[in-house]
N, C-alpha and C. Protein backbone atom coordinates (compact mmCIF):
# COMPACT_ATOMS: atom_id res chain seq x y z
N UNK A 1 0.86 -1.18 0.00
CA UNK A 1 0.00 0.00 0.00
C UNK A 1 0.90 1.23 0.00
N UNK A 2 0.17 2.16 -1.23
CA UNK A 2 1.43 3.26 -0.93
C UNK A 2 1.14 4.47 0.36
N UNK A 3 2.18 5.15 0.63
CA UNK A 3 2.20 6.21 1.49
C UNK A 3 1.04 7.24 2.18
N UNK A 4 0.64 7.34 0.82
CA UNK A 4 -1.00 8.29 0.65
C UNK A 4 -1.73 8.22 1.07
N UNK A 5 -2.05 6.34 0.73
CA UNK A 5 -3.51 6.11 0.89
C UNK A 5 -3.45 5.65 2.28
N UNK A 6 -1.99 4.94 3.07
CA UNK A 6 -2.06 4.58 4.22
C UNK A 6 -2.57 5.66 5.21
N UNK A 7 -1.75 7.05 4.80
CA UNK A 7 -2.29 8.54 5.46
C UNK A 7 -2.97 8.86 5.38
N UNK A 8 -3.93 8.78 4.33
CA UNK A 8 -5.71 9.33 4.58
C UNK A 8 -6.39 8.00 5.54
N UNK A 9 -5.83 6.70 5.22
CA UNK A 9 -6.76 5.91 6.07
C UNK A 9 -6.62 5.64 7.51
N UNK A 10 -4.91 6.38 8.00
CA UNK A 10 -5.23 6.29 9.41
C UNK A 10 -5.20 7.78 9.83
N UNK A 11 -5.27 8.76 9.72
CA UNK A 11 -5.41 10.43 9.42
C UNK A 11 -6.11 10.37 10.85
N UNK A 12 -7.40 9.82 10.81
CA UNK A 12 -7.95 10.02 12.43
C UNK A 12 -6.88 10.04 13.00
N UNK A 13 -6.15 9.27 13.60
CA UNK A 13 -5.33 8.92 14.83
C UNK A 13 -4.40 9.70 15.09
N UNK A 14 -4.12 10.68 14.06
CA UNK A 14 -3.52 12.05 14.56
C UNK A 14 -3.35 13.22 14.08
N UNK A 15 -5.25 13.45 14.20
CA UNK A 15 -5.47 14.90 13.33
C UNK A 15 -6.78 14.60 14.58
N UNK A 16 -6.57 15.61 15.70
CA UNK A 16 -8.18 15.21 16.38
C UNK A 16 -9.15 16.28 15.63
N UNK A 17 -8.99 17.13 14.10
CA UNK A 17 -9.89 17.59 13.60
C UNK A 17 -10.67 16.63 13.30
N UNK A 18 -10.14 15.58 12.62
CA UNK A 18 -10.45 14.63 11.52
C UNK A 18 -11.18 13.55 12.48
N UNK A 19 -10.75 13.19 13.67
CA UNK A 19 -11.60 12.59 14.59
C UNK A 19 -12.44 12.99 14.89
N UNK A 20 -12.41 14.26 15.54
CA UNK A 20 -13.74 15.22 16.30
C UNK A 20 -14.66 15.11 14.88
N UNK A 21 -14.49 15.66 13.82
CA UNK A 21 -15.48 15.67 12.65
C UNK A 21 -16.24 14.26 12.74
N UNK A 22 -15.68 13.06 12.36
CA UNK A 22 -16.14 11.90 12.22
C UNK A 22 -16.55 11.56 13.14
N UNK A 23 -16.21 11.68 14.82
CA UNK A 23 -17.38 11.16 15.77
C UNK A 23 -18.21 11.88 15.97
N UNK A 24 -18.67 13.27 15.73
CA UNK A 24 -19.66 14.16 15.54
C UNK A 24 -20.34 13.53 14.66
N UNK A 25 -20.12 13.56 12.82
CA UNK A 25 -20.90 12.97 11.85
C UNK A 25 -21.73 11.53 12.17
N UNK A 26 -20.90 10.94 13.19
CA UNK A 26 -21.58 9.61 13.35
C UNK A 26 -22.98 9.73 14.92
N UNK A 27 -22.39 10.54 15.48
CA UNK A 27 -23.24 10.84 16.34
C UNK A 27 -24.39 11.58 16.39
N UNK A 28 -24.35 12.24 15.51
CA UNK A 28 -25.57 13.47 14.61
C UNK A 28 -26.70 12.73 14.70
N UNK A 29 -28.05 13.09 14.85
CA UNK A 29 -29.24 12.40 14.84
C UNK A 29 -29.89 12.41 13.07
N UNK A 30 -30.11 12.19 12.53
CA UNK A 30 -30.58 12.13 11.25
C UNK A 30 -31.04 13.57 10.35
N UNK A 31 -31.60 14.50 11.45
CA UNK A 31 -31.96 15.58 10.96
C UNK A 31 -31.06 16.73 10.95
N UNK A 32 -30.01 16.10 11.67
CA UNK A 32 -28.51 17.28 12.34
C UNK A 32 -27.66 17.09 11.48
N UNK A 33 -27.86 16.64 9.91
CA UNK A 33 -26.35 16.48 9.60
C UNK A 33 -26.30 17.28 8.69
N UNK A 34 -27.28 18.57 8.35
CA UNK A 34 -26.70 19.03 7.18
C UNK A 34 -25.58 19.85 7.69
N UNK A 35 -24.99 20.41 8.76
CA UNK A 35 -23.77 21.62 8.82
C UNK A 35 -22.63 20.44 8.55
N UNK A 36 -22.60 19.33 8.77
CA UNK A 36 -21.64 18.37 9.01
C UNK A 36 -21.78 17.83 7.20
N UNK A 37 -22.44 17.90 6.83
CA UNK A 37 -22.96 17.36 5.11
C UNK A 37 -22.60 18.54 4.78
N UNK A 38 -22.67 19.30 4.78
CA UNK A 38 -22.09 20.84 3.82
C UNK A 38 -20.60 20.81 4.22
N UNK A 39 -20.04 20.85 4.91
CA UNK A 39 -18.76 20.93 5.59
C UNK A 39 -17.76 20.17 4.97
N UNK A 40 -18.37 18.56 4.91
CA UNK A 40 -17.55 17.64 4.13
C UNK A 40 -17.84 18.08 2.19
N UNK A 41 -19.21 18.14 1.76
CA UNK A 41 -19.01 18.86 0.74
C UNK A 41 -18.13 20.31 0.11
N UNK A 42 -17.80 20.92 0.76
CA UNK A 42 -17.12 21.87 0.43
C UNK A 42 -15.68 21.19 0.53
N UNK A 43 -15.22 19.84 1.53
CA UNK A 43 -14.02 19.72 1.74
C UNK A 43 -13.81 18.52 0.75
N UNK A 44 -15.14 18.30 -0.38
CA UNK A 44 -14.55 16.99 -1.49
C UNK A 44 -14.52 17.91 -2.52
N UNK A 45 -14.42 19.64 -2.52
CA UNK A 45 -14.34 20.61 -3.72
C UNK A 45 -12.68 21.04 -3.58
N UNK A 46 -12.93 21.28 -2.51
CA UNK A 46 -11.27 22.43 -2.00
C UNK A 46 -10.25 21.44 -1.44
N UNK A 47 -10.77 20.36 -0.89
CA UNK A 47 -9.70 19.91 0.01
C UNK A 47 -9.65 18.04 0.08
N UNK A 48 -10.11 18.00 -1.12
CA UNK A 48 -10.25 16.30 -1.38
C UNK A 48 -9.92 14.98 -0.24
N UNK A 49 -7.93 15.48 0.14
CA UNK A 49 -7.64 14.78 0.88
C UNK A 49 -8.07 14.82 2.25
N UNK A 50 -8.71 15.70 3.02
CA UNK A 50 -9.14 16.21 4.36
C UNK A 50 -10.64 15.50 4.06
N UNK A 51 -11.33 15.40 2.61
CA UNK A 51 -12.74 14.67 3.02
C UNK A 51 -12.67 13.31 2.98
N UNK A 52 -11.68 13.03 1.87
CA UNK A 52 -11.32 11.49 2.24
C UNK A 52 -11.13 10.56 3.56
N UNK A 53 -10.04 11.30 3.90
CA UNK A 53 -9.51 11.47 5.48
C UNK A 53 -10.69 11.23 6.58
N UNK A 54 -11.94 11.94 6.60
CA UNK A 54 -12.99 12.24 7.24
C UNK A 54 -13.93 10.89 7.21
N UNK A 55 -13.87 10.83 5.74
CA UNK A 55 -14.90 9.40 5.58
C UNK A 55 -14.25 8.21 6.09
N UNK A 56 -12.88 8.01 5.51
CA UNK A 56 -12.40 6.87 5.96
C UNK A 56 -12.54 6.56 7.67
N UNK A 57 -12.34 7.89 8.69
CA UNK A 57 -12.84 7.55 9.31
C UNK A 57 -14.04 7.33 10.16
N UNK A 58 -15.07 8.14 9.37
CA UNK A 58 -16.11 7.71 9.70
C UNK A 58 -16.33 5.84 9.91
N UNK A 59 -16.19 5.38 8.33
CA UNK A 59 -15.79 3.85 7.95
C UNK A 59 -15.64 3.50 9.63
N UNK A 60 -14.36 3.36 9.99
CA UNK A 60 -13.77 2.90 10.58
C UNK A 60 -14.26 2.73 11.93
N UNK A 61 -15.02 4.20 12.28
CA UNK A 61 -14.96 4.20 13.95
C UNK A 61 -16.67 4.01 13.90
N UNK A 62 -17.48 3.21 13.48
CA UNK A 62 -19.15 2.87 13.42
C UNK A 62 -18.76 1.60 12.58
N UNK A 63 -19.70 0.84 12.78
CA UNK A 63 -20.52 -0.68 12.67
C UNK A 63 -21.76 0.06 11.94
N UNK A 64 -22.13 1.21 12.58
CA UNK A 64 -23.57 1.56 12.15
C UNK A 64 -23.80 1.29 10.24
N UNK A 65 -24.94 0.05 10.04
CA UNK A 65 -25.08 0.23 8.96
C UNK A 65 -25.85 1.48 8.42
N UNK A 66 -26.99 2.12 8.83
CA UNK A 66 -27.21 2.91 8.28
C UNK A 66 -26.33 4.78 8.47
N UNK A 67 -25.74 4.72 9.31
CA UNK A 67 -24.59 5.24 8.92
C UNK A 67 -23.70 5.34 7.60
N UNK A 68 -23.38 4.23 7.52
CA UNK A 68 -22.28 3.57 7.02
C UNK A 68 -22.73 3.70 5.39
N UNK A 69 -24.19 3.48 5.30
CA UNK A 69 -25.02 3.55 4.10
C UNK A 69 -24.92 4.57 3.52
N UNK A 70 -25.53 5.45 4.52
CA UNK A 70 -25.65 7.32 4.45
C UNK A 70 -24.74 7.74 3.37
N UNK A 71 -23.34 7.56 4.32
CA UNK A 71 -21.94 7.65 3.71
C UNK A 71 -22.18 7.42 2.15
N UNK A 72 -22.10 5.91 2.16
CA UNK A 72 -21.99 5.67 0.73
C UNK A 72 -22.82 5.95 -0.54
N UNK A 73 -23.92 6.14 0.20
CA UNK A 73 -24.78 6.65 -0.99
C UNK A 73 -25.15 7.89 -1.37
N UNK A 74 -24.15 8.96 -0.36
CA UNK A 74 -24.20 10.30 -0.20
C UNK A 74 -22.94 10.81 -0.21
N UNK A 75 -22.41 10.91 0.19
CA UNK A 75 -20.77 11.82 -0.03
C UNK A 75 -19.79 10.57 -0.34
N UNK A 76 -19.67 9.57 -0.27
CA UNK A 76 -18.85 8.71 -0.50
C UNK A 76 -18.71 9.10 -2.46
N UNK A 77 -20.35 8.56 -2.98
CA UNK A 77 -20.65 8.58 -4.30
C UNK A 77 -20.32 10.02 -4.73
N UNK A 78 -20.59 11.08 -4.28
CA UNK A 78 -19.94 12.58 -4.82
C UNK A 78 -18.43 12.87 -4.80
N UNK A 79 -17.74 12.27 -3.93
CA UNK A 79 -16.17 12.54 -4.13
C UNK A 79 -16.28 11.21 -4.82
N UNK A 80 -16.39 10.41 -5.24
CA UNK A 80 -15.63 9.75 -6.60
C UNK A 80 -16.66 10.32 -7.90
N UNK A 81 -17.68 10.94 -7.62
CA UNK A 81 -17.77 12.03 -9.23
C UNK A 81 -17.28 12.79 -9.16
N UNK A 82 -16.69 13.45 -8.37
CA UNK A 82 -16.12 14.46 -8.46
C UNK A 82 -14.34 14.59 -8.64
N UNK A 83 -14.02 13.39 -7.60
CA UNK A 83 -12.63 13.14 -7.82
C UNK A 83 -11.85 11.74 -7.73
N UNK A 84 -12.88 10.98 -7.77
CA UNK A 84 -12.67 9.63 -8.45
C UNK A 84 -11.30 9.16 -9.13
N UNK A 85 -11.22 9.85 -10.13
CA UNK A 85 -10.14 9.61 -11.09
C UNK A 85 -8.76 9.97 -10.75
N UNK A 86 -8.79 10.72 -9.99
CA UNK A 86 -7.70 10.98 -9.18
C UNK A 86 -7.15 10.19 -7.88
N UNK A 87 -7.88 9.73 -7.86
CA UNK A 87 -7.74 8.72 -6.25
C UNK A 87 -8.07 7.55 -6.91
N UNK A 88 -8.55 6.56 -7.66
CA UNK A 88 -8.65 5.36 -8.17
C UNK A 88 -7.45 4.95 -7.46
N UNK A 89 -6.36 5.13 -7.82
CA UNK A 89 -5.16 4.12 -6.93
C UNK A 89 -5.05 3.76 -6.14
N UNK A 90 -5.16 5.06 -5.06
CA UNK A 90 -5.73 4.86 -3.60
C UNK A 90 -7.29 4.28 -2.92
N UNK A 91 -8.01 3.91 -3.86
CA UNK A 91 -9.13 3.50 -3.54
C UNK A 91 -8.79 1.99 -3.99
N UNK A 92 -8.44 1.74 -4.78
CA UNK A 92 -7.92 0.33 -5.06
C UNK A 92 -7.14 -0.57 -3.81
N UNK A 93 -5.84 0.66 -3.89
CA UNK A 93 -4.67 -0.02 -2.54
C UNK A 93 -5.63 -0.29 -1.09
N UNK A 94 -6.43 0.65 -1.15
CA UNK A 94 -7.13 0.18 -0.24
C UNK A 94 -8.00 -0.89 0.26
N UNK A 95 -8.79 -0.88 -0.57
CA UNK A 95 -9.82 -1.62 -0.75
C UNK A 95 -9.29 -3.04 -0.37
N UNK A 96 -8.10 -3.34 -1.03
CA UNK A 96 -7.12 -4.64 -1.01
C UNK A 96 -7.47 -5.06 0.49
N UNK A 97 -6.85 -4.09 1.16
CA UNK A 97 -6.33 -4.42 2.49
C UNK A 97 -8.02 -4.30 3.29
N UNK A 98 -8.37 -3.79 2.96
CA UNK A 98 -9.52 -3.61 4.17
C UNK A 98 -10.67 -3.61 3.84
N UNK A 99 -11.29 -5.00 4.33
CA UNK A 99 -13.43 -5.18 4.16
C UNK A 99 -13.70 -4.38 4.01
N UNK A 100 -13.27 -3.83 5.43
CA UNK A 100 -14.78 -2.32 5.28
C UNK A 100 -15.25 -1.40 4.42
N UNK A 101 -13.65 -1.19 3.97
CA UNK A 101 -14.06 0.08 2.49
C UNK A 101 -14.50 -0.84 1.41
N UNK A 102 -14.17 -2.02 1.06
CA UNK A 102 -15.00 -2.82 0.34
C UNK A 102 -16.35 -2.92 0.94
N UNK A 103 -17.13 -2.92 1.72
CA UNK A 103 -17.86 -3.43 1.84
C UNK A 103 -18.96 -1.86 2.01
N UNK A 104 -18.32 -0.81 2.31
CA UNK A 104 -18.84 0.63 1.96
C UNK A 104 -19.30 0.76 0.94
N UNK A 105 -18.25 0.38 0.03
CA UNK A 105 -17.97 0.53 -1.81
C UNK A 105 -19.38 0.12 -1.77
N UNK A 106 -19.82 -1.32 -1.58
CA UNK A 106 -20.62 -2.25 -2.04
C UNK A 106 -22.06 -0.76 -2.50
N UNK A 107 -22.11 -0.08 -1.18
CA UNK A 107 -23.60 1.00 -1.27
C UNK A 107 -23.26 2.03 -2.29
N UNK A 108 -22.49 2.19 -3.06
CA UNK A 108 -22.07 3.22 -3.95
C UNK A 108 -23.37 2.95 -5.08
N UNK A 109 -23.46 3.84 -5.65
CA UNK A 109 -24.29 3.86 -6.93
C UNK A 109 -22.94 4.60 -7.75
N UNK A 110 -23.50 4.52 -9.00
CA UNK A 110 -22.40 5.10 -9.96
C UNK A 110 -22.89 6.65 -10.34
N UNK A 111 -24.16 6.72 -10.15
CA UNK A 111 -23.99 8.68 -10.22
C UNK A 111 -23.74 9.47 -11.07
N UNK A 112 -23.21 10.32 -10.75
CA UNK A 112 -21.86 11.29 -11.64
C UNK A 112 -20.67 10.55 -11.97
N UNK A 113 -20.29 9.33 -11.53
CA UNK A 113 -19.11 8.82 -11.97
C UNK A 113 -18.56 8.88 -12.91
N UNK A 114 -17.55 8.92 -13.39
CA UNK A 114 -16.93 8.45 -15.05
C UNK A 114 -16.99 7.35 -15.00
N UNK A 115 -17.37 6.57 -16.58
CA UNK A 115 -17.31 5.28 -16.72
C UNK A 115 -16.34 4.25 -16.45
N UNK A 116 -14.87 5.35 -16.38
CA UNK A 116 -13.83 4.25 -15.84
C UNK A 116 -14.08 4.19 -14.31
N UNK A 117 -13.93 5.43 -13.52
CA UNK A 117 -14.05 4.81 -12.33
C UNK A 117 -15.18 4.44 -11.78
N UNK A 118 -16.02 3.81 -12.34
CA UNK A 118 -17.28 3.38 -12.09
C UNK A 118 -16.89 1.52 -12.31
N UNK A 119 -16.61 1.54 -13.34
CA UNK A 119 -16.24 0.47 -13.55
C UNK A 119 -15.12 -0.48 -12.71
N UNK A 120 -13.87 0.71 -11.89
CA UNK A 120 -13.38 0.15 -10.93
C UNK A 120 -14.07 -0.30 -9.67
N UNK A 121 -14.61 0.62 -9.67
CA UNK A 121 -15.55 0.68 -7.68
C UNK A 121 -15.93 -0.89 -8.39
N UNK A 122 -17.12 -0.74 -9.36
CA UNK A 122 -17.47 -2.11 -9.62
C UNK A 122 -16.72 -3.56 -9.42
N UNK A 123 -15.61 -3.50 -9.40
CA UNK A 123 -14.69 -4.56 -9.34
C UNK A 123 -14.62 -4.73 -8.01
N UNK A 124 -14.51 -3.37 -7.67
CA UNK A 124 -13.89 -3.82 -6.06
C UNK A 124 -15.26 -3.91 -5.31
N UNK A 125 -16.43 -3.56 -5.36
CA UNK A 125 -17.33 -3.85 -5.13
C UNK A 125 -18.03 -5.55 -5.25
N UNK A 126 -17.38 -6.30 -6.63
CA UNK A 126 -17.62 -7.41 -6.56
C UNK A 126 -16.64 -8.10 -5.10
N UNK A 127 -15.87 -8.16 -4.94
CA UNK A 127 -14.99 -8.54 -4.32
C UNK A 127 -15.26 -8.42 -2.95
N UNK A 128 -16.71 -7.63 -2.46
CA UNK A 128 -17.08 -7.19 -1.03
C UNK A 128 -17.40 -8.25 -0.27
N UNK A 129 -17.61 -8.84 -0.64
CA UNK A 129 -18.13 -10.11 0.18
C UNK A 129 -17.16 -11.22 0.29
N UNK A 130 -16.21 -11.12 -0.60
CA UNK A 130 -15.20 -12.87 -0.90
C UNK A 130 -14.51 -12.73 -0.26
């Protein structure tokens, strides 16, 4: 796994922005998340690696499936239309090593995607369960 993707995926553990954000987002009651949903949207425009960073640990620190859903079928799916193609590598290296973001992947819809990286998630999406 290269350098990058290891640093956005353990980023919680020593950025307590990046923590405090993600146990807030997970703790939010359903109707509380738009300042926390705008926040990460503006940070998959300006600041890609800081929303990455954010989700991954969301991922990480909840079991919650519908959480976990939220994620993927909501800001997970907008930063790979939006910057997908740029991170494919790192979403790959990852995926390798760890269920969970496979198994995140799995709730993705393809969206705004480009057809290539649509077609990757797809792969690694097959692979969520094996």
């Amino acid at each position: 796994m290269d350098s990058k993707a290891a640093n956005l995926w353990s980023a919680w553990h020593s950025s307590p922005e990046i923590r405090d954000f993600a146990q807030a987002w997970i703790a939010k009651p359903a109707d509380g998340w738009a300042e926390a949903d705008e926040q990460l949207s503006g940070w998959i425009h300006q600041d890609p690696d800081r929303a990455l960073s954010a989700m991954f640990a969301i991922m990480q620190l909840t079991d919650d499936k519908k959480i976990l859903g939220g994620l993927a079928a909501g800001r997970l799916e907008d930063f790979l239309g939006v910057q997908g193609e740029s991170y494919l590598d790192i979403f790959h290296s990852l995926a390798l090593q760890h269920q969970k973001l496979r198994e995140v992947l799995d709730g993705v819809w393809q969206g705004a995607m480009p057809k290539r990286v649509w077609h990757k998630i797809e792969i690694l999406k097959q692979s969520a369960f094996s």
